[in-house]
N, C-alpha and C. Protein backbone atom coordinates (compact mmCIF):
# COMPACT_ATOMS: atom_id res chain seq x y z
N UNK A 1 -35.35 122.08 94.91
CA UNK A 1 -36.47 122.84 95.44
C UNK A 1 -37.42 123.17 94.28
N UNK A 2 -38.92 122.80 94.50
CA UNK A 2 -39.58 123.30 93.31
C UNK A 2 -39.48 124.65 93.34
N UNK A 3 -40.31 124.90 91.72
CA UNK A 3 -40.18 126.43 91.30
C UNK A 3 -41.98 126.94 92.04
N UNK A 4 -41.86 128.13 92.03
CA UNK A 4 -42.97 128.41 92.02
C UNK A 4 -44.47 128.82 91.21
N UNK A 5 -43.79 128.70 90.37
CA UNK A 5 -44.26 128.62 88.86
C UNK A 5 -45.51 127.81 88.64
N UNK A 6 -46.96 128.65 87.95
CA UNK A 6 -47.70 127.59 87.77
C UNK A 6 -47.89 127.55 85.83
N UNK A 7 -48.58 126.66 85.57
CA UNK A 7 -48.76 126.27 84.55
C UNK A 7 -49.98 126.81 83.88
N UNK A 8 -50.17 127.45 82.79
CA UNK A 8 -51.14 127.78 82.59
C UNK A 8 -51.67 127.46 80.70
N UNK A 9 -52.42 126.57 80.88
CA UNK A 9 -52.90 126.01 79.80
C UNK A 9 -53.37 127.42 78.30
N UNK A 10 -52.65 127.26 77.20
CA UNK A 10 -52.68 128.33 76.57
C UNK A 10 -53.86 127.42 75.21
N UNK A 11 -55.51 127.36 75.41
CA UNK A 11 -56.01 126.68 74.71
C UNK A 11 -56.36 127.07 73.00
N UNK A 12 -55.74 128.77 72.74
CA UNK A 12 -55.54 128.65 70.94
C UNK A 12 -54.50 127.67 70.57
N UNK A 13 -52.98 127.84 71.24
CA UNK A 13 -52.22 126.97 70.68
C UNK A 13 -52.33 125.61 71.05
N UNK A 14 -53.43 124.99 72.08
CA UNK A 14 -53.68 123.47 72.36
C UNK A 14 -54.21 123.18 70.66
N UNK A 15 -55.32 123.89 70.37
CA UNK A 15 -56.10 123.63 69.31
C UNK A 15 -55.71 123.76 68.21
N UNK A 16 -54.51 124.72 68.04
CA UNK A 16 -53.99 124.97 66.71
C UNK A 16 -52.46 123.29 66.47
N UNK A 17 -52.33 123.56 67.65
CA UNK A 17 -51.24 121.74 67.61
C UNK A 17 -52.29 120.33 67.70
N UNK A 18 -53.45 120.95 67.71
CA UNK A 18 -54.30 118.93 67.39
C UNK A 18 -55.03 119.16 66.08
N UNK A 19 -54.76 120.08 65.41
CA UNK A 19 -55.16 120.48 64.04
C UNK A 19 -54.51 119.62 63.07
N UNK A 20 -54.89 118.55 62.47
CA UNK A 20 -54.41 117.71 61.45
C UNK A 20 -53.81 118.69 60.37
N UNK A 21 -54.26 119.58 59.89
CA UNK A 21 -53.99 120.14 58.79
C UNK A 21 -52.54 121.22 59.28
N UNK A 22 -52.60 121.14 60.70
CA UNK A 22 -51.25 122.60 61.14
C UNK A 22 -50.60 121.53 61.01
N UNK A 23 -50.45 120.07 61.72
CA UNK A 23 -49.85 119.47 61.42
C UNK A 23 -48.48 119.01 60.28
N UNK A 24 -49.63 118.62 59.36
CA UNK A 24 -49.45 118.16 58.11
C UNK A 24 -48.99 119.02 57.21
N UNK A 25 -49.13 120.64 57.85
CA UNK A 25 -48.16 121.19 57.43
C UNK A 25 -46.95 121.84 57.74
N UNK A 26 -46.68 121.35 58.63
CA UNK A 26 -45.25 121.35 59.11
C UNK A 26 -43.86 120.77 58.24
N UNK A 27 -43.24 121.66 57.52
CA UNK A 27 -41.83 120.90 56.90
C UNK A 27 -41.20 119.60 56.77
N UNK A 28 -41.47 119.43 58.22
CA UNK A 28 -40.60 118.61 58.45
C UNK A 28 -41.50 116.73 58.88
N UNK A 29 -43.28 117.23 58.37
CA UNK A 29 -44.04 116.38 58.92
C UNK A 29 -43.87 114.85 57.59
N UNK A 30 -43.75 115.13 56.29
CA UNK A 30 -43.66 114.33 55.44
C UNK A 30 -42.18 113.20 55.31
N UNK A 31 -41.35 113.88 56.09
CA UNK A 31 -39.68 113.42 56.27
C UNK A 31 -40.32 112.31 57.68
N UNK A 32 -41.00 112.41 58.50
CA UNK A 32 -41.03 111.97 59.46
C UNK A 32 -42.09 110.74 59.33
N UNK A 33 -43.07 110.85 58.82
CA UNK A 33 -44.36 110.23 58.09
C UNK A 33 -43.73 109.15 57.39
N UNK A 34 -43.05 109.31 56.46
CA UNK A 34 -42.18 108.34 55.25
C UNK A 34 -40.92 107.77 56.45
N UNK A 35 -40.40 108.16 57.40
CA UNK A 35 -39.48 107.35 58.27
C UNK A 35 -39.77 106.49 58.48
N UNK A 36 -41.46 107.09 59.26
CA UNK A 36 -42.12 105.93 60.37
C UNK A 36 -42.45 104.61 59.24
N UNK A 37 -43.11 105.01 57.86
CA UNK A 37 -43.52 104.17 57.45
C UNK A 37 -42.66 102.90 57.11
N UNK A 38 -41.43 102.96 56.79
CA UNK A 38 -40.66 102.09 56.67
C UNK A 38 -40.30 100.83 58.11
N UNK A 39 -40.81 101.42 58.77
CA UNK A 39 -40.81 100.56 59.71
C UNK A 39 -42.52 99.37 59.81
N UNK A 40 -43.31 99.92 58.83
CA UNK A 40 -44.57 99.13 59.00
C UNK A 40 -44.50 98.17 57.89
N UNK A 41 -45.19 97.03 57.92
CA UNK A 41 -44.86 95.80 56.74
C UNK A 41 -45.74 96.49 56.11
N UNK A 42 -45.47 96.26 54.24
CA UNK A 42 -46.05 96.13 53.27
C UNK A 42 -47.64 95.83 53.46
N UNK A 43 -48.11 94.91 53.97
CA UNK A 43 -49.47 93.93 54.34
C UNK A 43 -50.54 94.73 54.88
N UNK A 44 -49.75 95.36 56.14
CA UNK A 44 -50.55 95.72 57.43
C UNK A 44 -51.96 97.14 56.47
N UNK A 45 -52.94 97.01 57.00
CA UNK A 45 -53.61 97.79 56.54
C UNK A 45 -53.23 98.94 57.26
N UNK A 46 -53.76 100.05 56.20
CA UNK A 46 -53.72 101.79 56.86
C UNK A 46 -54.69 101.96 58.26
N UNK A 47 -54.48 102.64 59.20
CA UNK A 47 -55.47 103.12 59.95
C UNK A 47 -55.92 104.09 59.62
């Protein structure tokens, strides 16, 4: 049975999570960054 519950868009923290820089500073963002990269060839240019 659904809930009745609605959703309500909270737009400081939309904006503060598409913030490159809140991002990038997250702990755990450079461990994850250097993972992914190992999976991209040497060659491929940066986007």
């Amino acid at each position: 049975q659904p809930l009745q519950e609605t959703f309500r868009r909270n737009d400081s923290l939309c904006r503060l999570v598409e913030d490159p820089g809140f991002i990038q500073s997250l702990p755990h963002f450079r461990f994850i960054q250097q993972s992914l990269l190992t999976f991209v060839p040497a060659d491929s240019p940066p986007e």
